[in-house]
Protein backbone atom coordinates (compact mmCIF):
# COMPACT_ATOMS: atom_id res chain seq x y z
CA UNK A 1 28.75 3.68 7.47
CA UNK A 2 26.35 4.37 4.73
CA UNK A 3 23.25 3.09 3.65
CA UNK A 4 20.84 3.52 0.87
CA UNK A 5 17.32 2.16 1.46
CA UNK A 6 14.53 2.94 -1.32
CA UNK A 7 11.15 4.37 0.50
CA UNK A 8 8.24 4.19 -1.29
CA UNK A 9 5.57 5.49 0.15
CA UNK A 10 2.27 3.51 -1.29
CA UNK A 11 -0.24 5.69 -0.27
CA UNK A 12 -3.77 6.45 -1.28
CA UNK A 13 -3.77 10.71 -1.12
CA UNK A 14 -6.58 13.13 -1.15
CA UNK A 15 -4.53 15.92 -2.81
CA UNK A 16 -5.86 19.06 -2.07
CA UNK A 17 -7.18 21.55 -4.56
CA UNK A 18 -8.51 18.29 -6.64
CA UNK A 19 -5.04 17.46 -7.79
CA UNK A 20 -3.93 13.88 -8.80
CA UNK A 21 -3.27 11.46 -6.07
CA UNK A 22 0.19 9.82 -6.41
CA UNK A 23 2.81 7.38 -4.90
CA UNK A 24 5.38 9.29 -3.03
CA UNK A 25 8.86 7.97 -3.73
CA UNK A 26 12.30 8.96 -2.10
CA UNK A 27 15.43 7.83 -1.57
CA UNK A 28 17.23 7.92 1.76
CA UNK A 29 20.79 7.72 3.01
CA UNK A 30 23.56 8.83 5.63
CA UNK A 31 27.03 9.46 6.38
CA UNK A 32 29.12 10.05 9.41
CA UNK A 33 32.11 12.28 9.68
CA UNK A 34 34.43 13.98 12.66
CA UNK A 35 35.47 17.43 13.11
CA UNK A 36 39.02 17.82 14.02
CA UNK A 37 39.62 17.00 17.70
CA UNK A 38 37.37 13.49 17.20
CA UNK A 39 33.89 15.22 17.61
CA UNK A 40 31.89 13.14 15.45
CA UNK A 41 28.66 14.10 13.47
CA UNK A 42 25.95 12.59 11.05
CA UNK A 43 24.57 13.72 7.57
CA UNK A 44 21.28 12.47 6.60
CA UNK A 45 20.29 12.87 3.18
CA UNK A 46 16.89 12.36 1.16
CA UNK A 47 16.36 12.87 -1.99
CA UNK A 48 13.02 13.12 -3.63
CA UNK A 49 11.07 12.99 -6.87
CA UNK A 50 8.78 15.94 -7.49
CA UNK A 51 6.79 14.18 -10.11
CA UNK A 52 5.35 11.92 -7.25
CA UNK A 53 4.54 14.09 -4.80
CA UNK A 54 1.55 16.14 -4.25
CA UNK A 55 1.45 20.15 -5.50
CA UNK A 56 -0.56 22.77 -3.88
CA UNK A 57 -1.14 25.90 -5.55
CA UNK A 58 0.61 28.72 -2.89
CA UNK A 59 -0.73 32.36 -2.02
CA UNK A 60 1.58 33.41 -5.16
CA UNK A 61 -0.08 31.55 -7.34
CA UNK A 62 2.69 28.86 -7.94
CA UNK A 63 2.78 25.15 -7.07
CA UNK A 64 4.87 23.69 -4.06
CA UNK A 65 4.94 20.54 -2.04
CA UNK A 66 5.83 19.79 1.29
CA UNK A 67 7.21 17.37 3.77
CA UNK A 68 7.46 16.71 7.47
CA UNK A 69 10.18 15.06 8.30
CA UNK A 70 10.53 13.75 12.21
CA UNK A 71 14.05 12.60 12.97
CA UNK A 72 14.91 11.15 16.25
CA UNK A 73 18.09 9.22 17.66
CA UNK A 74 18.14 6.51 20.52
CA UNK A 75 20.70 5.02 22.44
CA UNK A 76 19.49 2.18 24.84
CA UNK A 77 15.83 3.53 24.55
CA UNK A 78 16.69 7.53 25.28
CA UNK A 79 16.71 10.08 22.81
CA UNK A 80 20.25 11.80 22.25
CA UNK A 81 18.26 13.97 19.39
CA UNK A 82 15.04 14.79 18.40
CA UNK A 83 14.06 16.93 15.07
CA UNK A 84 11.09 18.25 13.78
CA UNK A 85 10.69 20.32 10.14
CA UNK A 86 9.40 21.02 7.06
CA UNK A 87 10.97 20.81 3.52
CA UNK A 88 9.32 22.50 0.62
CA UNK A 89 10.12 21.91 -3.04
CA UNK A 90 11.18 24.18 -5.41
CA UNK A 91 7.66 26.36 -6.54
CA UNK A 92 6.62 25.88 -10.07
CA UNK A 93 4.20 27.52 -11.84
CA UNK A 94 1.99 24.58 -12.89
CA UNK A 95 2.01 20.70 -11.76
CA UNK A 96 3.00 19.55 -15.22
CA UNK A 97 6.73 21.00 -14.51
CA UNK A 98 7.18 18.48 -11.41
CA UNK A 99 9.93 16.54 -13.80
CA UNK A 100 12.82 17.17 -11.48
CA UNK A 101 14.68 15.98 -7.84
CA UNK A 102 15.03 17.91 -4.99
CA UNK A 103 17.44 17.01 -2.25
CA UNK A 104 17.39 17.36 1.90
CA UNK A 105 20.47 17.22 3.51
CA UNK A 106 20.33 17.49 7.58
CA UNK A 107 23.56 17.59 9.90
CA UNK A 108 23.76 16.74 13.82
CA UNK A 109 25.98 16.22 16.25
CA UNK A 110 26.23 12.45 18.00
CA UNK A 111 28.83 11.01 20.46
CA UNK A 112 30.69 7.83 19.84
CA UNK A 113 28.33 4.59 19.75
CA UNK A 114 25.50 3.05 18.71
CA UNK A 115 22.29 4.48 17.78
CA UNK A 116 18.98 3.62 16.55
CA UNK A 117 18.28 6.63 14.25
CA UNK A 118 14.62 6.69 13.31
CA UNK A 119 12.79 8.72 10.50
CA UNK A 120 9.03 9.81 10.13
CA UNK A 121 8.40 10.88 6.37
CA UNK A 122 4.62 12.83 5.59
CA UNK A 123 2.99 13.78 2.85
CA UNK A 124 1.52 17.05 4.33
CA UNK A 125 -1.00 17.35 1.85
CA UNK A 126 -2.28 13.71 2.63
CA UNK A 127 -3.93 12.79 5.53
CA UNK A 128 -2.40 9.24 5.26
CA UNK A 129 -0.13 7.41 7.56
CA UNK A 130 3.73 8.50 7.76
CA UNK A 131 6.34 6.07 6.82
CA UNK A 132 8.84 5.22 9.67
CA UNK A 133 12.81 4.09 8.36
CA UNK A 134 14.63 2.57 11.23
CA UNK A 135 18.19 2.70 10.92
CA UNK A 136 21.10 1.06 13.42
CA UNK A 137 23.75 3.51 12.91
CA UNK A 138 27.58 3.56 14.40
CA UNK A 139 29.85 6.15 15.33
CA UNK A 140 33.32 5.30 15.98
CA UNK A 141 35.92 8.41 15.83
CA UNK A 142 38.52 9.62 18.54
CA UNK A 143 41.22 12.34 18.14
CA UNK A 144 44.02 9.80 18.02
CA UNK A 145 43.14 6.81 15.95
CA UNK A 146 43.53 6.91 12.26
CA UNK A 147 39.97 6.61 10.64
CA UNK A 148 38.15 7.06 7.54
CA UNK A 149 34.58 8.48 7.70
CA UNK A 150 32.04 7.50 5.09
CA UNK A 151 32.95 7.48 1.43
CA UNK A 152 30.05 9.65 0.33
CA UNK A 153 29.31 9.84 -3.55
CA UNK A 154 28.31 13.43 -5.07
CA UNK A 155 26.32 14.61 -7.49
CA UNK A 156 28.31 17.99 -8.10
CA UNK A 157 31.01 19.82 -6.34
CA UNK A 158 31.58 23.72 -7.24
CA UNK A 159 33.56 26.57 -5.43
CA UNK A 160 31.18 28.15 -2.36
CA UNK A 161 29.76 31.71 -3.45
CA UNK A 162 27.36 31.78 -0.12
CA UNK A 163 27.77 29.38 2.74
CA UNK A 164 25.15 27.54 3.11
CA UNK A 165 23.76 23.65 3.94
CA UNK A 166 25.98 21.93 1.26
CA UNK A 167 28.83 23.67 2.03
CA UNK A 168 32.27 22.10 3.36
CA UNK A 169 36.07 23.20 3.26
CA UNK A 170 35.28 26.01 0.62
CA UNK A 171 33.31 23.85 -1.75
CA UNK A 172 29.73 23.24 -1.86
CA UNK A 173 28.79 19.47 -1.99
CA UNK A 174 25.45 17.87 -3.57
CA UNK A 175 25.43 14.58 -2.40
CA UNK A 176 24.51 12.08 -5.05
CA UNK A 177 21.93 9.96 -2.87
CA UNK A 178 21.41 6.75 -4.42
CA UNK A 179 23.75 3.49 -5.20
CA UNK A 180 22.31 3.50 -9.28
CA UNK A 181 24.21 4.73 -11.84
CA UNK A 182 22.29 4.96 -15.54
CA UNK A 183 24.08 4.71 -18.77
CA UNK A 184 24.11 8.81 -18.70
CA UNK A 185 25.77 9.28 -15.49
CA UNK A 186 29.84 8.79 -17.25
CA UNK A 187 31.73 9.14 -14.19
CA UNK A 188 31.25 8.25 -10.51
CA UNK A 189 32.42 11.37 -7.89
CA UNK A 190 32.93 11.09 -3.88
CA UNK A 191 34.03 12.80 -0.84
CA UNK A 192 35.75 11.14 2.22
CA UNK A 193 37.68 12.52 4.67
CA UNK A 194 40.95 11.06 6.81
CA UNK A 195 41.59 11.47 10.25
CA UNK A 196 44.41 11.19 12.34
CA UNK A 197 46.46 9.77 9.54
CA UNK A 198 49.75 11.06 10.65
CA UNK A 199 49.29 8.89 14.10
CA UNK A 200 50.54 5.91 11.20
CA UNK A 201 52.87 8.02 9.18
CA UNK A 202 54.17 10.73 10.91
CA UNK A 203 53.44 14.13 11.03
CA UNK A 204 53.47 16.58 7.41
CA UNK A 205 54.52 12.67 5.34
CA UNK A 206 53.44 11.83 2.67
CA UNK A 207 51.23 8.98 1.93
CA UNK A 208 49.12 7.97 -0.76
CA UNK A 209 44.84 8.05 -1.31
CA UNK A 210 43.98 5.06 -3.80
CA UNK A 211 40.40 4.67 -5.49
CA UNK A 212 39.45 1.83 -8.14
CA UNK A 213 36.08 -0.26 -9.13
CA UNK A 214 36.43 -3.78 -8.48
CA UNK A 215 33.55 -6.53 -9.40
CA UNK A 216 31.04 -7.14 -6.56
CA UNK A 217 31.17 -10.72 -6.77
CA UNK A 218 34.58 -11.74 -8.18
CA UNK A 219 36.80 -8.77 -6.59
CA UNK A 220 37.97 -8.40 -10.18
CA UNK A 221 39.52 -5.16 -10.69
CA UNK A 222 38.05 -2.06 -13.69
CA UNK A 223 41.50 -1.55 -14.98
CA UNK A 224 40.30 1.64 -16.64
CA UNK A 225 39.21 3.49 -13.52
CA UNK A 226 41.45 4.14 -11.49
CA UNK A 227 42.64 7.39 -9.36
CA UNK A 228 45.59 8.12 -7.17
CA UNK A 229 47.04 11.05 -5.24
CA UNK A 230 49.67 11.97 -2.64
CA UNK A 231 49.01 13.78 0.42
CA UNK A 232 50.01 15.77 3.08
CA UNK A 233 49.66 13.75 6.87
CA UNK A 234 47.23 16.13 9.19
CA UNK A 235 45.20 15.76 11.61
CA UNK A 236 41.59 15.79 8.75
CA UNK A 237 42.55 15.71 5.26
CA UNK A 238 39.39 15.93 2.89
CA UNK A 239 39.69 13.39 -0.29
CA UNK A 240 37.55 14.61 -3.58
CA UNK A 241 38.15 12.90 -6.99
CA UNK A 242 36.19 11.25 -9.66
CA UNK A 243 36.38 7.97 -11.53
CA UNK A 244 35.37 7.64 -15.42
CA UNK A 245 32.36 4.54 -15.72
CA UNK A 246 31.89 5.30 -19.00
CA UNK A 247 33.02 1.96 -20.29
CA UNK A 248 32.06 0.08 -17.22
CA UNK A 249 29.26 -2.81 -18.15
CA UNK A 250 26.41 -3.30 -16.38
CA UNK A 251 26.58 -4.86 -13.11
CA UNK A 252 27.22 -4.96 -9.41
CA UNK A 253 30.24 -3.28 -8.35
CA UNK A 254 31.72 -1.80 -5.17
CA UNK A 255 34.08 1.68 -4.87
CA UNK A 256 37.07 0.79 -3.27
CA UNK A 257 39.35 3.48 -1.57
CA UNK A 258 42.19 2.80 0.48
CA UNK A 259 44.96 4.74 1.83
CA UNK A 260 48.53 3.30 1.71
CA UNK A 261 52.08 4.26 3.61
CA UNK A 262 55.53 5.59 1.75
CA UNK A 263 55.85 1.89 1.58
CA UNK A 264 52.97 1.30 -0.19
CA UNK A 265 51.24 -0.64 2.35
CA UNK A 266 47.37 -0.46 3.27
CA UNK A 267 46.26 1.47 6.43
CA UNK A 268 43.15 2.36 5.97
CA UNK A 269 40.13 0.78 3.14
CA UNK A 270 36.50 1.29 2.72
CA UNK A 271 34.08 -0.12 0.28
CA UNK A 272 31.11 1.43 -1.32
CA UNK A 273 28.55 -1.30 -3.28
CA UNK A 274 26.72 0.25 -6.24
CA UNK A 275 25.11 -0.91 -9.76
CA UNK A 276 25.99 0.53 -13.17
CA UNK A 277 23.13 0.20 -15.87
CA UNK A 278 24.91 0.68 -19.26
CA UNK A 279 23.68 -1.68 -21.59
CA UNK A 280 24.93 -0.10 -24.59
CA UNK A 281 28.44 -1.45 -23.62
CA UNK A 282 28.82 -5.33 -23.52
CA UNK A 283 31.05 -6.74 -20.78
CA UNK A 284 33.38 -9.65 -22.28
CA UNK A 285 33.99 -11.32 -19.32
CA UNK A 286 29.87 -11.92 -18.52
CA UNK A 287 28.15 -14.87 -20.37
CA UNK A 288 25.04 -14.00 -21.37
CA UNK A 289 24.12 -16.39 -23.41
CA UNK A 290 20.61 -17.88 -22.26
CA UNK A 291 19.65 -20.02 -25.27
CA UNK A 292 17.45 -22.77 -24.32
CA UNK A 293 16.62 -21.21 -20.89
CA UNK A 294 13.10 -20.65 -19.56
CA UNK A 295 14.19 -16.93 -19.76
CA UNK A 296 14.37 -17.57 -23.67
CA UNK A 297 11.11 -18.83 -23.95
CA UNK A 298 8.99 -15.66 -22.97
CA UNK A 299 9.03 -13.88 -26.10
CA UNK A 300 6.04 -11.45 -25.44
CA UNK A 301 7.41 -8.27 -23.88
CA UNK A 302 4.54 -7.20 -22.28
CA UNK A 303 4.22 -10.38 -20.11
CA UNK A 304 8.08 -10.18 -19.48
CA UNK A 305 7.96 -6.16 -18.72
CA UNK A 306 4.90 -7.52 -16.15
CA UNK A 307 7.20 -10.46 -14.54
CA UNK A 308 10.03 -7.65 -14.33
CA UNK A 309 7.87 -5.73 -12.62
CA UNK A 310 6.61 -8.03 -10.49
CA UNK A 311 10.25 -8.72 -8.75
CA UNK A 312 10.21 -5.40 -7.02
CA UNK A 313 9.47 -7.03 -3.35
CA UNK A 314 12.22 -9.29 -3.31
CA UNK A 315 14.56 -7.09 -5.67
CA UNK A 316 17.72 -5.12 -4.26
CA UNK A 317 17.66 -1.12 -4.41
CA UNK A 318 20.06 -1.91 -6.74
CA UNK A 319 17.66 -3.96 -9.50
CA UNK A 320 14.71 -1.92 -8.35
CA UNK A 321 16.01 1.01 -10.16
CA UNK A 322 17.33 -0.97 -13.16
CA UNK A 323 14.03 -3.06 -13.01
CA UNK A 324 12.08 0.35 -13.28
CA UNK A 325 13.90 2.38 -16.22
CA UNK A 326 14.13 -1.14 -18.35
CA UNK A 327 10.69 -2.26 -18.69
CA UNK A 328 9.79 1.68 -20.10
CA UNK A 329 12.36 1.20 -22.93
CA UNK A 330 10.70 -0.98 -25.72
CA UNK A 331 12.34 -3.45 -28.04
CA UNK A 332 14.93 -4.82 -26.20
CA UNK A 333 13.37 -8.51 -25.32
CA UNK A 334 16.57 -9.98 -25.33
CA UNK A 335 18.19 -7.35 -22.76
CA UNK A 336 15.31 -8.67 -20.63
CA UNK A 337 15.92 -11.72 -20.76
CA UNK A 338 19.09 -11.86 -19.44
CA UNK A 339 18.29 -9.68 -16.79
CA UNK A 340 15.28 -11.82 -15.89
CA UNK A 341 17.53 -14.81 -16.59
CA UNK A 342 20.54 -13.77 -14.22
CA UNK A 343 18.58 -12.30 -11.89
CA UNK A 344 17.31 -15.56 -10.82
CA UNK A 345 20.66 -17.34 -11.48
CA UNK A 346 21.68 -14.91 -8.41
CA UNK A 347 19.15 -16.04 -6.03
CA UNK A 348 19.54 -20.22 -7.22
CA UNK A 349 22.96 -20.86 -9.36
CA UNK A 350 21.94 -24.25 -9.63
CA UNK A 351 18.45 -24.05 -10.67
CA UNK A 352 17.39 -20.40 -11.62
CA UNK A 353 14.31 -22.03 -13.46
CA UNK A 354 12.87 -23.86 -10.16
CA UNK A 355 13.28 -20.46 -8.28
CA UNK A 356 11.27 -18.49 -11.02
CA UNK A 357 8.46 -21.35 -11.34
CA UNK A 358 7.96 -21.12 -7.22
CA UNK A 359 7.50 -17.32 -7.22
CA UNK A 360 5.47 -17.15 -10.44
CA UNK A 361 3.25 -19.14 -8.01
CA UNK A 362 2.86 -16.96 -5.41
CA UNK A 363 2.55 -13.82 -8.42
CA UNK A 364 -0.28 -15.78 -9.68
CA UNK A 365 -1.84 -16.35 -5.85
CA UNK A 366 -1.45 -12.91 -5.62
CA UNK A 367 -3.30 -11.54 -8.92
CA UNK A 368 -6.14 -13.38 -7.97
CA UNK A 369 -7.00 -12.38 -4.66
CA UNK A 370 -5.16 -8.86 -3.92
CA UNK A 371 -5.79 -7.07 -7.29
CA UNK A 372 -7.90 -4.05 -7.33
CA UNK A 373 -9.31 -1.78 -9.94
CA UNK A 374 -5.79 0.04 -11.74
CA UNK A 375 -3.44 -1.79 -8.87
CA UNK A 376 -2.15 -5.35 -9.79
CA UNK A 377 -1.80 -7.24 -6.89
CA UNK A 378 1.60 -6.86 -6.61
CA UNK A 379 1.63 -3.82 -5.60
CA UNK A 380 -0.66 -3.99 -3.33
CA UNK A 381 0.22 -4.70 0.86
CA UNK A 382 -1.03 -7.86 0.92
CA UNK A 383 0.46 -8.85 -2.25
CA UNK A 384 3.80 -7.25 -1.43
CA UNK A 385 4.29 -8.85 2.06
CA UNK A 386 3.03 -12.56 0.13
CA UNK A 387 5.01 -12.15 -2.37
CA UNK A 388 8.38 -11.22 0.22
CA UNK A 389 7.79 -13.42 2.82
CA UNK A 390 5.34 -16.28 1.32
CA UNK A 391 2.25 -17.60 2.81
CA UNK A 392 1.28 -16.56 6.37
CA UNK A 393 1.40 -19.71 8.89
CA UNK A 394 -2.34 -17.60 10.35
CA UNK A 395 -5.28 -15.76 8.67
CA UNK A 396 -7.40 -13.94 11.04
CA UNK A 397 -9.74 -12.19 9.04
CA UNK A 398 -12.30 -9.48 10.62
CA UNK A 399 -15.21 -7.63 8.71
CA UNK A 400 -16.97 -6.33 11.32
CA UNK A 401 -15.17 -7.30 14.61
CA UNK A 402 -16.98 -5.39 17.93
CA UNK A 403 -15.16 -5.80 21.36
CA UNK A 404 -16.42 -5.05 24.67
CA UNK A 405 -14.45 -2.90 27.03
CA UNK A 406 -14.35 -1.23 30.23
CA UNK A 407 -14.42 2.43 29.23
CA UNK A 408 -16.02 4.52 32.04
CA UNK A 409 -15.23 4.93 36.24
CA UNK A 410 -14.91 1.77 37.96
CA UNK A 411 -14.79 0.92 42.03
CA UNK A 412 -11.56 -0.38 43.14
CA UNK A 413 -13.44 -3.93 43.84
CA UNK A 414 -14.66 -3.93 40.10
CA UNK A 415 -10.91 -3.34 38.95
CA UNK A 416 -10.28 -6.16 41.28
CA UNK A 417 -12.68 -8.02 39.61
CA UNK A 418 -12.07 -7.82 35.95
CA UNK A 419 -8.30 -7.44 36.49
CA UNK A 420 -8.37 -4.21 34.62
CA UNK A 421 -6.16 -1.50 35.41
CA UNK A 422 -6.89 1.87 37.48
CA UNK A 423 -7.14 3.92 33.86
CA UNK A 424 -9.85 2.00 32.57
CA UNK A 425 -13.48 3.15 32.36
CA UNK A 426 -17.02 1.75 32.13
CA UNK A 427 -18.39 -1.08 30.27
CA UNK A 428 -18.87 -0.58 26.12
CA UNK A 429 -18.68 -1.62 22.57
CA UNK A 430 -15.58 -0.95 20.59
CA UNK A 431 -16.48 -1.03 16.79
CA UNK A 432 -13.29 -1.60 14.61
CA UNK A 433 -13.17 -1.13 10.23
CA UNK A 434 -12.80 -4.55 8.49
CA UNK A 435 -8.91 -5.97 9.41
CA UNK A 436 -6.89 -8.86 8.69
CA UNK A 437 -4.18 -10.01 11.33
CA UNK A 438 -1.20 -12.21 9.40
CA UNK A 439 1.12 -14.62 11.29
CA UNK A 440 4.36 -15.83 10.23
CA UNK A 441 5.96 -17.80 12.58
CA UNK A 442 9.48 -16.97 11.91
CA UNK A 443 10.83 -14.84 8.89
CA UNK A 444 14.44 -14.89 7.62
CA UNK A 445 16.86 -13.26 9.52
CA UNK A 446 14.35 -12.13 12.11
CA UNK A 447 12.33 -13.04 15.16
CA UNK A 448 9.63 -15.52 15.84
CA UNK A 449 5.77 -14.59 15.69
CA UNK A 450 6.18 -11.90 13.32
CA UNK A 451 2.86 -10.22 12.69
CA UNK A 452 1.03 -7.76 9.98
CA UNK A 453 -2.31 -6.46 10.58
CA UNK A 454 -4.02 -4.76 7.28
CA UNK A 455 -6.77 -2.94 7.51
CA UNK A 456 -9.76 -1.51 5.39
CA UNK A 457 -10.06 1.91 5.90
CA UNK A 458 -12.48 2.80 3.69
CA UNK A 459 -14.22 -0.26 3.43
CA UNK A 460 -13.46 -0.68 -0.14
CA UNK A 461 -12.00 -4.07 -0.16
CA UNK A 462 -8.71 -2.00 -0.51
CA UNK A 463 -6.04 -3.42 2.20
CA UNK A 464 -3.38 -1.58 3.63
CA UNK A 465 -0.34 -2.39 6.16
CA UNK A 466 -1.44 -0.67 9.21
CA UNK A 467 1.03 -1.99 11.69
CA UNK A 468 4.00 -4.76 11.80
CA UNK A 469 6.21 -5.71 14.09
CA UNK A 470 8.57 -7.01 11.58
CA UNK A 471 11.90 -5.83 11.03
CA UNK A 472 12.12 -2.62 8.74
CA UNK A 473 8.12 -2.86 8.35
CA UNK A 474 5.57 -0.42 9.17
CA UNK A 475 5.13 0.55 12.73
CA UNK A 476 2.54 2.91 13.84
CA UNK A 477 2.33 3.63 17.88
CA UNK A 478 -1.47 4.68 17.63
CA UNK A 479 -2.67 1.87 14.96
CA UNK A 480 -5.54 0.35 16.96
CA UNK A 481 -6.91 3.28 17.82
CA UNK A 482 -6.89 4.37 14.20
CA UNK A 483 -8.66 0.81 13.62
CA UNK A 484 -11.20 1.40 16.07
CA UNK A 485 -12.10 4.76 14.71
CA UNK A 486 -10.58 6.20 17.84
CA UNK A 487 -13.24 4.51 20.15
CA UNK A 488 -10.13 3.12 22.00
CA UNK A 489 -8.01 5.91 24.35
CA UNK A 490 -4.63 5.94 23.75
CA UNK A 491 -3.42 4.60 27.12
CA UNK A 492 -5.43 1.64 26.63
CA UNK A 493 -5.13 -1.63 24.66
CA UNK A 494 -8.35 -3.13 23.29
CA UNK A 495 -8.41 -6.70 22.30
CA UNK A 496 -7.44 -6.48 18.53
CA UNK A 497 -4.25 -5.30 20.45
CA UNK A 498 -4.30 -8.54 22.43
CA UNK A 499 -4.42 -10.35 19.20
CA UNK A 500 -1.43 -8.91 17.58
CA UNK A 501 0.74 -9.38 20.65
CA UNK A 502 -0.70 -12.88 20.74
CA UNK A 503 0.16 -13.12 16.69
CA UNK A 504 -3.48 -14.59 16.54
């Protein structure tokens, strides 16, 4: 399995050395592959964008930035794994050369099953919060059943002079860590591997390794790409080959690879989703015609680049990255359009306009109440989460919320008493910074009484997602003590903690 997820990290950074604060942006992904015998492993892979990251000047007088990354894998609540380091960036001899990507690649052993793989991502010149990705992975490889591992797409591939981390059967292997293709990138590369394959054909037969593009939604076949090569049956037989895009429109596509019998008959398939951006080819078979449409009618660019813009909560990786290079490229309104146009068409086929009209809504809620100075309200928390999800069924709102606790020794008859545990302590105020606690009594695709509790850190009127227990949201163990301005001990729950698990 693979899986791309876009992190950005929206973060408000004191930068060290009185460097600009910026937004933190990466893009993570994994693979899993077997040795031969069936002893499976996993390849995690981030790549980042220097230009958003914070540079501090080094003893040496150059530039570098760094990042802690915390990986740790589960199964059934224990760890299996547990890792804890640093990744510099390239040093550059002034902050104005950060125009580049740097890559992380990180390889570890797991047995067969299924494991909740979780990743802590800092800033280490920023005293903000980490970002957490939680992942469900799967590992499924033996030593006798014919299997594919993940169909991994790479950047470059070149003979190996020194071994090192991107090195593999001789070759040394940048993985290309993202599911966007611009209109520069002219053909798409990948690496899979096939094990066990003469268990179905016999042993030293031949058989066949098949790769084409087919349409996302219509399983329509790019006749011009296309790649096939006979192999040798062993026991792991690495697949590398490349597939020209250079004609292929713009749209939503998967990589298909299969591997077929002397026969010609499938054995083995996987499928690989990604989006090509390459508007300067037209695709015959699309009709973008949008005369008379509501996407027609917004003629100023500016407003439209602000709309496209606006669609980043509820837009795929996919559009994200498309949404972001095509609002910086001026005078092409009616490219726009039929992005804007068809991207709403995708989410209502029958009435694209009503869909637009009820989000442009909740945009407009949004800019009113959860803009701040130089951040539209969009892009902030609040705005992103409203925008996603809607309105919240519950609004607690806090400004200067004081509890009263037990903190100090008690007598076994006083724990009795108050029905407060042995670790508690004497009686006192807990002050916590301005919060609000949001309810939503079910989200799509996810439990009941999901919560997300923003806070004011710097009373500034500036919200920020402190904690969620939403699906792929924000999770931070130690949140109400950060609230409380670390009043609260760790081992104990104070009653804004009683509120979240209530959800009000």
């Amino acid at each position: 399995m693979k899986k791309n997820i876009l992190i950005f990290l929206v973060l408000m950074m004191t930068a060290p050395v009185a460097l600009v604060a910026k937004q933190l942006s990466a893009v993570f992904s994994y693979s899993t592959f077997a040795l031969a015998g069936g002893s499976p492993y996993v390849e995690t892979y981030l790549s980042f964008d220097a230009w958003n990251m914070t540079f501090v000047k080094t003893a040496a007088g150059k530039y570098q930035a760094t990042v802690e990354i915390t990986l740790v894998a589960k199964r059934s609540d224990s760890i299996v794994y547990a890792k804890k380091y640093e990744l510099n960036s390239p040093a550059i001899n002034s902050p104005e050369e950060d125009r580049f990507n740097f890559i992380d690649l990180h390889r570890f052993a797991l047995a067969n099953g299924i494991y909740d793989l979780e990743m802590v991502i800092k800033d280490k010149a920023s005293n903000e919060q980490p970002v957490v990705i939680n992942e469900k992975i799967a590992v499924l490889y033996d030593a006798t059943t014919p299997r594919l591992s993940s169909v991994q797409p790479m950047a470059s591939i070149q003979r190996t002079m020194k071994e090192n981390v991107l090195s593999r059967n001789g070759y040394d292997m940048e993985p290309y860590v993202n599911d966007f293709y611009p209109e520069q990138m002219k053909t798409l590369s990948f690496y899979y591997e096939i094990y066990n394959i003469q268990k179905e054909v016999g042993r030293d037969k031949e058989f066949l390794a098949v790769a084409f593009i087919e349409d996302a939604q219509f399983g329509k076949r790019f006749a011009p790409s296309f790649a096939t090569k006979k192999y040798k049956s062993s026991e792991v037989v690495p697949v590398y080959a490349s597939l020209d895009i250079s004609a292929l429109p713009s749209g939503n596509y998967n990589l298909v690879v299969e591997v077929r019998n002397r026969q010609n008959e499938m054995v083995l398939f996987s499928k690989v989703p990604f989006f090509r951006s390459n508007p300067s080819v037209e695709d015959d078979n699309i009709d973008v015609n949008i005369a008379g449409t509501f996407a027609a009618m917004l003629n100023d660019e500016n407003m439209l680049n602000y709309y496209i813009e606006a669609l980043y909560p509820i837009s795929s990786v996919r559009e994200q990255h498309y949404e972001e290079r095509i609002v910086k490229e001026p005078g092409k309104l009616a490219e726009k359009q039929s992005f804007f146009y068809n991207f709403w068409k995708g989410r209502n086929a029958l009435d694209p306009e009503s869909a637009w009209k009820e989000y442009k809504t909740r945009l407009d809620y949004v800019a009113v109440n959860f803009s701040y100075p130089r951040t539209p309200g969009y892009l902030t928390d609040r705005g992103r989460v409203y925008l996603q999800y809607g309105p919240p069924d519950f609004i607690r709102d806090e400004k200067n919320f004081v509890s009263t606790r037990y903190l100090g020794s008690m007598t076994n008859m006083e724990r009795e008493l108050v029905g407060e545990n042995k670790n508690n302590a004497s009686l006192g105020q807990i002050f916590y910074l301005p919060y609000q606690l949001w309810r939503y009594n079910r989200l799509p695709g996810d439990d009941p009484n999901r919560v997300f509790l923003f806070w004011d850190e710097l009373r500034s009127g500036f919200y920020k997602l402190l904690n969620s227990n939403a699906r792929g949201e924000v999770r931070d163990p130690k949140w109400e003590q950060r609230l409380s301005q670390q009043q609260l001990n760790e081992d104990l729950k104070g009653e804004v903690g009683e509120q979240f698990d209530r959800g009000y």
